[in-house]
N, C-alpha and C. Protein backbone atom coordinates (compact mmCIF):
# COMPACT_ATOMS: atom_id res chain seq x y z
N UNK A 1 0.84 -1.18 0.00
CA UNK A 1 0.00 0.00 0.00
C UNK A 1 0.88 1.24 0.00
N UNK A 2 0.14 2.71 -0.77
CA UNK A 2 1.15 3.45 -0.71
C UNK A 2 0.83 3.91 0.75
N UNK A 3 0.16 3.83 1.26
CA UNK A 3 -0.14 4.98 2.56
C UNK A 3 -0.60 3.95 3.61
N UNK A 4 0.09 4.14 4.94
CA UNK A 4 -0.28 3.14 5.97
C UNK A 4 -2.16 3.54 6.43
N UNK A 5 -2.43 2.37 7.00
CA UNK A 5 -4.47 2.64 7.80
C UNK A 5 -3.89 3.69 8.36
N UNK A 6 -2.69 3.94 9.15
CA UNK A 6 -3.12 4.97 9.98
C UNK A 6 -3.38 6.10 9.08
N UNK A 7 -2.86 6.47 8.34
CA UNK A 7 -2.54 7.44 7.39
C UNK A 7 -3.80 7.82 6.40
N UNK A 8 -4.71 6.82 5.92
CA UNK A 8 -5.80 6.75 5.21
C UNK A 8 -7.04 6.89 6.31
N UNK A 9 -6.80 6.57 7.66
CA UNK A 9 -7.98 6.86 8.53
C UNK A 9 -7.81 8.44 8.98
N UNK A 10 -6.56 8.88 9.38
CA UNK A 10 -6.17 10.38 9.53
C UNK A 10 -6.56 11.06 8.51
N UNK A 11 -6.34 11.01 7.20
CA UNK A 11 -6.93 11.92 5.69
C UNK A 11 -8.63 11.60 5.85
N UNK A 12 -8.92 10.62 6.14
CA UNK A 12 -10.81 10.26 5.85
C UNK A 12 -10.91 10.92 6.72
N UNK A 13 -10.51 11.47 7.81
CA UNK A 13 -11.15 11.95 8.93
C UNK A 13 -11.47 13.47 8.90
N UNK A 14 -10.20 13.71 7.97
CA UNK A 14 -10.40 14.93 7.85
C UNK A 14 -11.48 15.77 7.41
N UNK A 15 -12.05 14.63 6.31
CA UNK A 15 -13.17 15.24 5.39
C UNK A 15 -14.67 15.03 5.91
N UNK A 16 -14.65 13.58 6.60
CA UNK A 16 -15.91 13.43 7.11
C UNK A 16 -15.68 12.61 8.51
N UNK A 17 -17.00 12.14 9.11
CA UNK A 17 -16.76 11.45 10.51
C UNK A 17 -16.91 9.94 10.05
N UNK A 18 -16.12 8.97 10.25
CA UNK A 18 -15.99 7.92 10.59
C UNK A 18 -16.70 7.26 11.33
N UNK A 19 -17.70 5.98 11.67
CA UNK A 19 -18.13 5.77 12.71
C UNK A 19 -18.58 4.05 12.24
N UNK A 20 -18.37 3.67 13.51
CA UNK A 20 -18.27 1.97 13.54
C UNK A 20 -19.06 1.68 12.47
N UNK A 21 -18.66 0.33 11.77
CA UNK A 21 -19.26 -0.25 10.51
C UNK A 21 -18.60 0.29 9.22
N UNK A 22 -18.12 2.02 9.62
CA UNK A 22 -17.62 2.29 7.75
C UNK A 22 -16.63 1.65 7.50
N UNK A 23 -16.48 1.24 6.22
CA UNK A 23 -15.35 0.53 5.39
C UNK A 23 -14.30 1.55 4.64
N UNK A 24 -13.48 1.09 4.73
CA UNK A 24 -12.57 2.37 3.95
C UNK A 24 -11.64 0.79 3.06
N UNK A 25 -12.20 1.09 1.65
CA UNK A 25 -11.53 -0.28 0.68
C UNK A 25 -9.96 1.00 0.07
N UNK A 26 -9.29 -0.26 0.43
CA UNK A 26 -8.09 0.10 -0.09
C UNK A 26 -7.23 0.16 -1.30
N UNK A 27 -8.05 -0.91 -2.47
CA UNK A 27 -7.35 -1.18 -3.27
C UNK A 27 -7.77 -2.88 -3.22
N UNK A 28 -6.81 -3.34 -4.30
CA UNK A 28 -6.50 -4.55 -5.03
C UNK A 28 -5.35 -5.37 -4.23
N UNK A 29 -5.63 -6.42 -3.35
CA UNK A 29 -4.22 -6.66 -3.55
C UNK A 29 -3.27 -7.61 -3.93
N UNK A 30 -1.76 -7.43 -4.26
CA UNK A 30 -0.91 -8.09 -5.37
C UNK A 30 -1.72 -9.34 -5.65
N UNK A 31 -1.31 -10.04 -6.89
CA UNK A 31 -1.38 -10.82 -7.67
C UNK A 31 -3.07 -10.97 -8.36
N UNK A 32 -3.96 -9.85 -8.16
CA UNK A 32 -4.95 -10.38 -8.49
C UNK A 32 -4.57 -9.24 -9.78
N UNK A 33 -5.14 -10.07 -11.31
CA UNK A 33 -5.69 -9.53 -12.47
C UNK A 33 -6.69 -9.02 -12.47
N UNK A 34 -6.62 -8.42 -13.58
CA UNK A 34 -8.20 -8.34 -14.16
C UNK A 34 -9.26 -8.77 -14.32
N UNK A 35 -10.61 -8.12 -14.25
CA UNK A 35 -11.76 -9.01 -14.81
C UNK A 35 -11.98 -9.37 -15.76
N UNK A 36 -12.51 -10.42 -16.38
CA UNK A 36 -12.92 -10.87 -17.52
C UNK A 36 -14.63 -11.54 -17.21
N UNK A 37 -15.27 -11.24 -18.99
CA UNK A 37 -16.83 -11.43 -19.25
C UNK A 37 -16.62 -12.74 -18.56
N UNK A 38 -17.73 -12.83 -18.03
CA UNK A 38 -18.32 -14.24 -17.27
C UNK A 38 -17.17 -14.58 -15.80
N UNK A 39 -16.67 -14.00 -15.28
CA UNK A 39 -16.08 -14.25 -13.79
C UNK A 39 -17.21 -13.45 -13.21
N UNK A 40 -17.13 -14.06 -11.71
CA UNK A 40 -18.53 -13.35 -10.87
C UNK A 40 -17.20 -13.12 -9.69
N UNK A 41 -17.37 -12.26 -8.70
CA UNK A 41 -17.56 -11.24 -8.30
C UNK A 41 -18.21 -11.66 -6.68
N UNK A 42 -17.91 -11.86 -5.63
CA UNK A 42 -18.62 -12.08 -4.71
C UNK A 42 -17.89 -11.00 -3.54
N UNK A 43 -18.85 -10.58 -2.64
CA UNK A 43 -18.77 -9.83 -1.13
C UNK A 43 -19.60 -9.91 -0.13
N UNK A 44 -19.14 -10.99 0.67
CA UNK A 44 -19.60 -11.57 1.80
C UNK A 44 -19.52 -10.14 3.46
N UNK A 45 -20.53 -10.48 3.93
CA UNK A 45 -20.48 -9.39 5.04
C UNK A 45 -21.40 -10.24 6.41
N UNK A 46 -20.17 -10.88 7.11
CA UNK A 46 -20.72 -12.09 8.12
C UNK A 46 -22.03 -11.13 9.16
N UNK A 47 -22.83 -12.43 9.13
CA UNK A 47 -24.29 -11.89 9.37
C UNK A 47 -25.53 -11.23 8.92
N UNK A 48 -24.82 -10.94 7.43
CA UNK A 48 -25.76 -10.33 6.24
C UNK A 48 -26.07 -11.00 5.67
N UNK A 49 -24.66 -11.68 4.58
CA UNK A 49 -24.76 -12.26 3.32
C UNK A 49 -23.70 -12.14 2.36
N UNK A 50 -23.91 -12.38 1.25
CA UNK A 50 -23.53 -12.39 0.26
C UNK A 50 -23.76 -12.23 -1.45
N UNK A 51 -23.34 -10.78 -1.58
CA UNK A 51 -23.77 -10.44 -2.96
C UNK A 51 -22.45 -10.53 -3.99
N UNK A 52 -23.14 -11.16 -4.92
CA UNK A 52 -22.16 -12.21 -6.49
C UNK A 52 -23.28 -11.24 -7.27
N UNK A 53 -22.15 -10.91 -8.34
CA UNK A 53 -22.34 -10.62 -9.60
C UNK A 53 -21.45 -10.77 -10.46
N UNK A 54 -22.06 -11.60 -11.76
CA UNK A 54 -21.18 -11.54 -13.03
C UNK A 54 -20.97 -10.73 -13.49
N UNK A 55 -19.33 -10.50 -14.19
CA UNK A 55 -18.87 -9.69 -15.15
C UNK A 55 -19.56 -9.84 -16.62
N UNK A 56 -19.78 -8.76 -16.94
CA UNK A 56 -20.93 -8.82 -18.38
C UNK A 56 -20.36 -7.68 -19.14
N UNK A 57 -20.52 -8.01 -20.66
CA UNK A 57 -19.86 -6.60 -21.35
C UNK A 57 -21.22 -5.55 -21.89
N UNK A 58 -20.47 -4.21 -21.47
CA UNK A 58 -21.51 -3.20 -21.89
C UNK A 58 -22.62 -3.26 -23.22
């Protein structure tokens, strides 16, 4: 990462308030590629669920 959490929670803070539950996504990290048509896509959030979606072209 270029910038440590502490560093990305100090700048978010600046602009707005933070408060339990927000996510602050960082990026990609190493070795993952690109998407390609027909890979799906999943984001699990324990005690919610899980939302999948396929990659589809415009």
């Amino acid at each position: 990462m270029a910038r440590s959490v502490a560093e990305l929670v100090a700048h978010i803070s600046e602009a707005m308030t933070l408060l339990p539950g927000d996510v602050i996504l960082t990026g990609t990290p190493a070795g993952v590629g690109p998407l390609n048509i027909g890979d799906e896509v999943a984001v699990s959030v324990e005690g919610i669920g899980t939302l999948a979606n396929k990659v589809v072209k415009r």
